[in-house]
PDB file of N, CA and C in Angstrom:
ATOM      1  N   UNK A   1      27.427  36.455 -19.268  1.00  0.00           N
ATOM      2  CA  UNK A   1      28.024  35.669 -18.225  1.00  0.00           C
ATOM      3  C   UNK A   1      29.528  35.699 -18.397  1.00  0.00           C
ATOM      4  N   UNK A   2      30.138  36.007 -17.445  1.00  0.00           N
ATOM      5  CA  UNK A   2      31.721  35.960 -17.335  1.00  0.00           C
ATOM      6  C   UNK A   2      32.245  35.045 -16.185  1.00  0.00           C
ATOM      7  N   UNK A   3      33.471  34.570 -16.713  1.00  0.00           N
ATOM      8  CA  UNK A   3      33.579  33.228 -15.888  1.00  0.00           C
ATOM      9  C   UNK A   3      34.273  34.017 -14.303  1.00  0.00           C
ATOM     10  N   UNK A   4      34.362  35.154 -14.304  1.00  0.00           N
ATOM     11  CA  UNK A   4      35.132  35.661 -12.817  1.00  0.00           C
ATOM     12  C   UNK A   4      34.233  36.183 -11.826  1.00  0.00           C
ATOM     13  N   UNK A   5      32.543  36.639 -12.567  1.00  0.00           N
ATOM     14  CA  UNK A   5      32.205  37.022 -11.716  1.00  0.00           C
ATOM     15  C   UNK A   5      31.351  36.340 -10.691  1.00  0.00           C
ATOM     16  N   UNK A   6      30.928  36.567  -9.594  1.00  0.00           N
ATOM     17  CA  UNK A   6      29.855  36.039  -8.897  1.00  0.00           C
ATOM     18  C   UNK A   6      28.585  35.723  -8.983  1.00  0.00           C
ATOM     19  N   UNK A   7      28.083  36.431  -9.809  1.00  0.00           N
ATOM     20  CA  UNK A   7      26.641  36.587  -9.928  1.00  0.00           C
ATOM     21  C   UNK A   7      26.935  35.622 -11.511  1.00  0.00           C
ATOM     22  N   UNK A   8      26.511  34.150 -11.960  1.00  0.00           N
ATOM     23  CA  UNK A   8      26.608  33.940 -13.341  1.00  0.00           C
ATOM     24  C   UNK A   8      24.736  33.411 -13.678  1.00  0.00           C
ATOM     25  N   UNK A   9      23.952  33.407 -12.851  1.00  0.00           N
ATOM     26  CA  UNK A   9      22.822  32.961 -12.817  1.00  0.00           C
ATOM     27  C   UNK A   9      22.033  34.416 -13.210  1.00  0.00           C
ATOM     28  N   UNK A  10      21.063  34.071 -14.267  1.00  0.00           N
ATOM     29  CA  UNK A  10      20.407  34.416 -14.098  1.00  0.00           C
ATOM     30  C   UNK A  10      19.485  35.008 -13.399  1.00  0.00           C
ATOM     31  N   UNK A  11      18.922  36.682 -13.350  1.00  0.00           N
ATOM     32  CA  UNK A  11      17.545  36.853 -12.148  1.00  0.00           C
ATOM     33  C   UNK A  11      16.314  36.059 -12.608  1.00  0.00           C
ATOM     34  N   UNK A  12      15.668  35.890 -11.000  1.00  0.00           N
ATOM     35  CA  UNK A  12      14.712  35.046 -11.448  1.00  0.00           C
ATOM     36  C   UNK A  12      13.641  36.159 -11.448  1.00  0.00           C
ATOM     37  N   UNK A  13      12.905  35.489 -12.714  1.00  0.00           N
ATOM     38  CA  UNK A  13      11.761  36.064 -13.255  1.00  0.00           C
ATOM     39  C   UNK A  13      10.045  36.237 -12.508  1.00  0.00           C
ATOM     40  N   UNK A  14       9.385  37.081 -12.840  1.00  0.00           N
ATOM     41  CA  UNK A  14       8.626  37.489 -11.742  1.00  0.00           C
ATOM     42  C   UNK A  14       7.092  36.203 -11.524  1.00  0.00           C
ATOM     43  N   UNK A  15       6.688  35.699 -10.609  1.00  0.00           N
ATOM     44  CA  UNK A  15       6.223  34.863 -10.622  1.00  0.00           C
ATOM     45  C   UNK A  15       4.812  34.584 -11.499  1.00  0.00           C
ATOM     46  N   UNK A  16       4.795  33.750 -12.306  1.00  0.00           N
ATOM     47  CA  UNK A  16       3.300  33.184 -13.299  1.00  0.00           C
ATOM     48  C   UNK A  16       2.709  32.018 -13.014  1.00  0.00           C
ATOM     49  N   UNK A  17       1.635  32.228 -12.756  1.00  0.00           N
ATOM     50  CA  UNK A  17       0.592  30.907 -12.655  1.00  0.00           C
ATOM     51  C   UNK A  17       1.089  29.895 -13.605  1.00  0.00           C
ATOM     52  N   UNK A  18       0.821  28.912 -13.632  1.00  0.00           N
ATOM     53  CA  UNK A  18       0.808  27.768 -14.538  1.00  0.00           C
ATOM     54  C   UNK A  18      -0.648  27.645 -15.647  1.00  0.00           C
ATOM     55  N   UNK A  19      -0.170  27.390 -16.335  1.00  0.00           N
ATOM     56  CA  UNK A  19      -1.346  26.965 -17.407  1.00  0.00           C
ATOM     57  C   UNK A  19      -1.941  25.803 -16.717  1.00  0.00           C
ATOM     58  N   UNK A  20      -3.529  26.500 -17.777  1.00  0.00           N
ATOM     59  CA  UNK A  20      -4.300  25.395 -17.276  1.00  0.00           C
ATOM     60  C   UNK A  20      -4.209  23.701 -17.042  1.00  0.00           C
ATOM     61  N   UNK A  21      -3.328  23.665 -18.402  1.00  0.00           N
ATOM     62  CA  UNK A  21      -3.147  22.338 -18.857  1.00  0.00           C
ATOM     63  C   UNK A  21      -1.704  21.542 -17.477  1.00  0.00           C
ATOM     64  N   UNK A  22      -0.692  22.597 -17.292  1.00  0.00           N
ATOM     65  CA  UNK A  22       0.117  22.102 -16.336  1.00  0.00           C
ATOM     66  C   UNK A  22      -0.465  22.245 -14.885  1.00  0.00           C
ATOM     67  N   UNK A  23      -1.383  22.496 -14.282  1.00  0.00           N
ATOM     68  CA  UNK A  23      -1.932  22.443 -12.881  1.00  0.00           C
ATOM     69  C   UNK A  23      -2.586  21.275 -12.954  1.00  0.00           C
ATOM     70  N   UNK A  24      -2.164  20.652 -11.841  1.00  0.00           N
ATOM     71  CA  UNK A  24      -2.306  19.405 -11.016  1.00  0.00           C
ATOM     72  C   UNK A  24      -3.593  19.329 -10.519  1.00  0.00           C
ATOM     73  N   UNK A  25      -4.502  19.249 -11.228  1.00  0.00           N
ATOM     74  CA  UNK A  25      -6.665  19.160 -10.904  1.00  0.00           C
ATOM     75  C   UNK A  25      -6.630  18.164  -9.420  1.00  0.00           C
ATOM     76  N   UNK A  26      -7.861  18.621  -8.805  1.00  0.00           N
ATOM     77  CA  UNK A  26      -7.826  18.122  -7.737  1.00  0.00           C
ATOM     78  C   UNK A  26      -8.738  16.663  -8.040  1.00  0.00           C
ATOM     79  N   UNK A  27      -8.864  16.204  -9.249  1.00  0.00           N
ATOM     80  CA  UNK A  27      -9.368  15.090  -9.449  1.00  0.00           C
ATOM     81  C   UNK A  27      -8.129  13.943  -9.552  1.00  0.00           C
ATOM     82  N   UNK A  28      -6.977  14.402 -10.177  1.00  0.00           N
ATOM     83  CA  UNK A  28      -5.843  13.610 -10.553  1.00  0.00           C
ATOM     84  C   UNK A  28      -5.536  12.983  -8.569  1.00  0.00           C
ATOM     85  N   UNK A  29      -5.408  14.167  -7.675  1.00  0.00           N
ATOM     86  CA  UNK A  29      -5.225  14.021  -6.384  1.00  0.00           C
ATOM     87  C   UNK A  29      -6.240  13.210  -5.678  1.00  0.00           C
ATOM     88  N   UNK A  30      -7.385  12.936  -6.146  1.00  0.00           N
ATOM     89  CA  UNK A  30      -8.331  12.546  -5.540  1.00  0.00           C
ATOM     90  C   UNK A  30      -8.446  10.490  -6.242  1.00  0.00           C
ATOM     91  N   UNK A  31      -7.771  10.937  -7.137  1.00  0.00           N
ATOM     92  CA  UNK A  31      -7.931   9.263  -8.218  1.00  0.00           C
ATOM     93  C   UNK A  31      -7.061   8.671  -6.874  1.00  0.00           C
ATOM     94  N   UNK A  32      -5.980   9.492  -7.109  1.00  0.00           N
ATOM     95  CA  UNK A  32      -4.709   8.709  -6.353  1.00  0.00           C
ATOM     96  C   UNK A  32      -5.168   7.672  -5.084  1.00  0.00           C
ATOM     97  N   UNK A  33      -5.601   8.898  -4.366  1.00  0.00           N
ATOM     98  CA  UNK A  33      -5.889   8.588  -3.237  1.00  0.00           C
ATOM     99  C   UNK A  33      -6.810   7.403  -3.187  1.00  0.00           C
ATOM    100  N   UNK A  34      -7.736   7.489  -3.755  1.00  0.00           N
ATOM    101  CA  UNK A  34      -9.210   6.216  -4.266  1.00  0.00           C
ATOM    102  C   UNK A  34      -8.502   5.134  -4.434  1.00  0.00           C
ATOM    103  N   UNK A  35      -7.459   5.158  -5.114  1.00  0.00           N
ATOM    104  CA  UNK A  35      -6.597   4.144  -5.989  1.00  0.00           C
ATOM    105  C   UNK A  35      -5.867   3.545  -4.519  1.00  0.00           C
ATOM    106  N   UNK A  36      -5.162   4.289  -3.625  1.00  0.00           N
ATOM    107  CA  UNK A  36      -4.728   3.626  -2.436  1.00  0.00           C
ATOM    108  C   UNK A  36      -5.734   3.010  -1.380  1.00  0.00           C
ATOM    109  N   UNK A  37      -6.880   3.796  -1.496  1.00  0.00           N
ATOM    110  CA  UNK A  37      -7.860   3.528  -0.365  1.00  0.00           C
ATOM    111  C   UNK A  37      -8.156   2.054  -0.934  1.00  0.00           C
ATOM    112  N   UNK A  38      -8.067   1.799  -2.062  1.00  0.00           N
ATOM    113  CA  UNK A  38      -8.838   0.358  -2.988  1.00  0.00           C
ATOM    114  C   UNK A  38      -8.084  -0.426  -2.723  1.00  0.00           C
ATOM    115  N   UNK A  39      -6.653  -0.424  -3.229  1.00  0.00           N
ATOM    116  CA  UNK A  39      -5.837  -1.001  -3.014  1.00  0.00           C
ATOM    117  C   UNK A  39      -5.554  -2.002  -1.229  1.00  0.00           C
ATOM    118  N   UNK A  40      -5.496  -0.794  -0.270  1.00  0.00           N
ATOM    119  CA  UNK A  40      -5.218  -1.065   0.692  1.00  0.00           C
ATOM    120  C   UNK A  40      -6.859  -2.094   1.451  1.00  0.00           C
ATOM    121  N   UNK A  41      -7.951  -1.229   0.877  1.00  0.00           N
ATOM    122  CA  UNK A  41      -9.108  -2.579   1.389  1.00  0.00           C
ATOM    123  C   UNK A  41      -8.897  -4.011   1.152  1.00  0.00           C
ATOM    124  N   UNK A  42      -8.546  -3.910  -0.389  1.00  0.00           N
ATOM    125  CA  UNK A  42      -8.035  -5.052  -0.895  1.00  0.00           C
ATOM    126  C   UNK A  42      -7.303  -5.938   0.213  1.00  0.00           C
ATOM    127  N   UNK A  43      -6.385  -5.258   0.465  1.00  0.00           N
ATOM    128  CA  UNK A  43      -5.297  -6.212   1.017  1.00  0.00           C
ATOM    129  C   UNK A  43      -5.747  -6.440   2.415  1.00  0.00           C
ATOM    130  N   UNK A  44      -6.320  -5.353   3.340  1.00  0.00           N
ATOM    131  CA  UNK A  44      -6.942  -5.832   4.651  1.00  0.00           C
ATOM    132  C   UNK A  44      -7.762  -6.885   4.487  1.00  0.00           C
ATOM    133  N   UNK A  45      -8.863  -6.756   3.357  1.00  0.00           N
ATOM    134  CA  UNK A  45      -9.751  -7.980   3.445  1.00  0.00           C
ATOM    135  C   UNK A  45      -9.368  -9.140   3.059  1.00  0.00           C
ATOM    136  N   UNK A  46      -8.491  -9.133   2.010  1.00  0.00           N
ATOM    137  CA  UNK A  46      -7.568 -10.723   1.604  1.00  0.00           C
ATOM    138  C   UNK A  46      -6.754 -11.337   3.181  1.00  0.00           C
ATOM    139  N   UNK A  47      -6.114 -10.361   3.788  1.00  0.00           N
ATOM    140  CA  UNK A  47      -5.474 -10.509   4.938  1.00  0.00           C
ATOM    141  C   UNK A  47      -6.671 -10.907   6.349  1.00  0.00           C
ATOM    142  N   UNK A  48      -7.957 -10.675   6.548  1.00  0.00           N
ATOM    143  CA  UNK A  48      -8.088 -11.009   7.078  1.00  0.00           C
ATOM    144  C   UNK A  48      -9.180 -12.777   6.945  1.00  0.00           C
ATOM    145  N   UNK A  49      -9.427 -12.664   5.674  1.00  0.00           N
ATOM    146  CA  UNK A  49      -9.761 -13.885   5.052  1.00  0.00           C
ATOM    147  C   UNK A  49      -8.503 -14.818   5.275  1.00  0.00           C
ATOM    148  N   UNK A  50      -7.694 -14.702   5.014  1.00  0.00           N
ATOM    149  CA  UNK A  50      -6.233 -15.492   5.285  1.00  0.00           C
ATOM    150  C   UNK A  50      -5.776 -16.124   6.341  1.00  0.00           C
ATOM    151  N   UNK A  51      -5.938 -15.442   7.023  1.00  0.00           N
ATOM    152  CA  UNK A  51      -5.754 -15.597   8.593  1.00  0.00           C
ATOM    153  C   UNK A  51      -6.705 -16.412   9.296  1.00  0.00           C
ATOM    154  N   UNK A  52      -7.935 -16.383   8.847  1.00  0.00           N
ATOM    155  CA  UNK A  52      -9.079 -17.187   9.558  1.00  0.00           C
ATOM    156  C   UNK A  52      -8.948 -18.104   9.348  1.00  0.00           C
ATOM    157  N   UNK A  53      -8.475 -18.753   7.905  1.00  0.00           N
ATOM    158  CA  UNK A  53      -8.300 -19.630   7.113  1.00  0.00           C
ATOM    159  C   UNK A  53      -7.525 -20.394   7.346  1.00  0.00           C
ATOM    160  N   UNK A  54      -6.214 -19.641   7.707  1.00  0.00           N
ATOM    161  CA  UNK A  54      -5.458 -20.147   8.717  1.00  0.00           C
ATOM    162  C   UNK A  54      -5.580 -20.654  10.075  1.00  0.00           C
ATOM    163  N   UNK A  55      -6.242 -20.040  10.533  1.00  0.00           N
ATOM    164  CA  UNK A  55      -6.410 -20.494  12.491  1.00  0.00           C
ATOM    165  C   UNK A  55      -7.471 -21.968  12.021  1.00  0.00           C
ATOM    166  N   UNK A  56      -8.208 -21.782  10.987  1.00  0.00           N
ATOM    167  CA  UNK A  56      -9.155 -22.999  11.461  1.00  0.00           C
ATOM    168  C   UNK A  56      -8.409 -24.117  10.508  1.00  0.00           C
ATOM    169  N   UNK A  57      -7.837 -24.103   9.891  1.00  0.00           N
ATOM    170  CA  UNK A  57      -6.529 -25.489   9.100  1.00  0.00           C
ATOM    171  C   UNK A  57      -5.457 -25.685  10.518  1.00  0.00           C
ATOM    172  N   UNK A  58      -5.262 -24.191  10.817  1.00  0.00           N
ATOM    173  CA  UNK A  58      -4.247 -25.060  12.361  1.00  0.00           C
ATOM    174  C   UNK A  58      -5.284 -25.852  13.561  1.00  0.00           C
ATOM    175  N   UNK A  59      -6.965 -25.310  13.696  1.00  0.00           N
ATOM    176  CA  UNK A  59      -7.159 -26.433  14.606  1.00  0.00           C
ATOM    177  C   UNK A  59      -7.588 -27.368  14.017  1.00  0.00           C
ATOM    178  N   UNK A  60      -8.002 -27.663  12.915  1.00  0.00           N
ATOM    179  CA  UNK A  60      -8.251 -28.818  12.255  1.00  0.00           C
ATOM    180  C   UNK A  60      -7.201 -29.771  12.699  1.00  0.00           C
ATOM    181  N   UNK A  61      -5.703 -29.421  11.957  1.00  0.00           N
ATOM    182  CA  UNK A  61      -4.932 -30.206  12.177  1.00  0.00           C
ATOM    183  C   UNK A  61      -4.083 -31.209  14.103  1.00  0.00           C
ATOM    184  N   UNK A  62      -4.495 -29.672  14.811  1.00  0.00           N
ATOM    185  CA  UNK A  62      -4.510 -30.044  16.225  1.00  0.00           C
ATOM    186  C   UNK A  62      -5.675 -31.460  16.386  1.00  0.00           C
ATOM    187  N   UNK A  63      -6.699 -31.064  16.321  1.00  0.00           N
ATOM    188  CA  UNK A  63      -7.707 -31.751  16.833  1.00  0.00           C
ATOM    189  C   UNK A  63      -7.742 -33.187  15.821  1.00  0.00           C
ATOM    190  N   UNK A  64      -7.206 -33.525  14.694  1.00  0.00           N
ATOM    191  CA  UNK A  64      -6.972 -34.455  13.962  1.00  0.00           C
ATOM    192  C   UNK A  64      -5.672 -35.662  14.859  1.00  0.00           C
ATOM    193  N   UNK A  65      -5.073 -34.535  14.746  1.00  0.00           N
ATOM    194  CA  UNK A  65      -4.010 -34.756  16.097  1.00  0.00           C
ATOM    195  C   UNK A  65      -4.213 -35.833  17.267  1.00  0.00           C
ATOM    196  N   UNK A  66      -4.999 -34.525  17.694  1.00  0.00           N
ATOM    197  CA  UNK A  66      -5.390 -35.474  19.363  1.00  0.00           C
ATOM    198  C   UNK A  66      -6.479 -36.686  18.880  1.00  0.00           C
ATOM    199  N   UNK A  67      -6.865 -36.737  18.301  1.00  0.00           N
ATOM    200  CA  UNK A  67      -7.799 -37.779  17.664  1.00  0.00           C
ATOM    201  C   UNK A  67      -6.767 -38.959  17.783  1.00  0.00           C
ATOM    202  N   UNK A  68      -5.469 -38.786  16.859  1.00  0.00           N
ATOM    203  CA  UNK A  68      -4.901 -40.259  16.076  1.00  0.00           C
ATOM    204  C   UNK A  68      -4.158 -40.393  17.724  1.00  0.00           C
ATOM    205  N   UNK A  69      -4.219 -39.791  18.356  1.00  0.00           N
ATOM    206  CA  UNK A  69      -2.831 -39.818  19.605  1.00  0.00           C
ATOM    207  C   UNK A  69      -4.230 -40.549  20.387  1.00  0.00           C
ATOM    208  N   UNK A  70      -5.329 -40.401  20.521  1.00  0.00           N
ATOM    209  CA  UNK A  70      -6.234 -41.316  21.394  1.00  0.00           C
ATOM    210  C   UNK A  70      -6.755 -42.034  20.793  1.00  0.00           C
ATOM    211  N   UNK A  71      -6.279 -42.530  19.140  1.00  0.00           N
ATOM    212  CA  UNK A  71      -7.223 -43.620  19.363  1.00  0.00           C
ATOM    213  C   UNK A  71      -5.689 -44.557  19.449  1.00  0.00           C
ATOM    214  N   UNK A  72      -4.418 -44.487  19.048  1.00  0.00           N
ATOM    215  CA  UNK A  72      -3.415 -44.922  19.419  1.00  0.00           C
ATOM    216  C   UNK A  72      -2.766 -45.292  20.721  1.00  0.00           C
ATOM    217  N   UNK A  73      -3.391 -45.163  21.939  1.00  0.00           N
ATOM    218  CA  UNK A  73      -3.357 -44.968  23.339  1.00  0.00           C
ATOM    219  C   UNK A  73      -4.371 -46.015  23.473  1.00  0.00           C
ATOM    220  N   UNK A  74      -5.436 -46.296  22.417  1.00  0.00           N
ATOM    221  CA  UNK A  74      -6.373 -47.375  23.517  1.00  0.00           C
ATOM    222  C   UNK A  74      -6.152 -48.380  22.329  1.00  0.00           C
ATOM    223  N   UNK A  75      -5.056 -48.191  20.975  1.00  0.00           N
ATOM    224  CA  UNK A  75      -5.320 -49.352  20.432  1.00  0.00           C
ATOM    225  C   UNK A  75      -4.376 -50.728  20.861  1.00  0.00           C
TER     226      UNK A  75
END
C-alpha cells in the first residue's frame, strides 16, 4: 500500500460459503418470529380484557350516577 496511489484496498477475495457454525439456521428465524407472534397475542388479549373491563366500570359508574341524581330529585 502506498499512500499516492488509488487503488489502497485490497482485492476482494473470491466468494466462500460460511461455516456451518456461522449460518443463521432457519430455526433461530423461526424462534424469533414465535417469540413475536407470543408476545404480540399476549398483548392483544391483555388489551382486549382491559378494555371490557373498562367499558363495564364506566357504566357501572354512569348508572350509579343516574341512580344518586334520582333518588336526590325525589328526596
Amino acid at each position: 500500500m502506498t499512500y499516492g496511489s488509488v487503488s489502497a484496498v485490497a482485492p476482494p477475495r473470491a466468494y466462500q460459503p460460511l461455516a456451518t457454525e456461522e449460518r443463521c439456521p432457519v430455526f433461530q428465524l423461526l424462534a424469533c418470529n414465535l417469540a413475536c407472534l407470543a408476545i404480540a397475542g399476549l398483548y392483544y388479549a391483555w388489551r382486549d380484557v382491559h378494555t371490557h373491563r373498562r367499558k363495564r366500570e364506566r357504566l357501572n359508574d354512569r348508572v350509579a350516577y343516574m341512580l344518586w341524581v334520582a333518588a336526590n330529585r325525589t328526596a
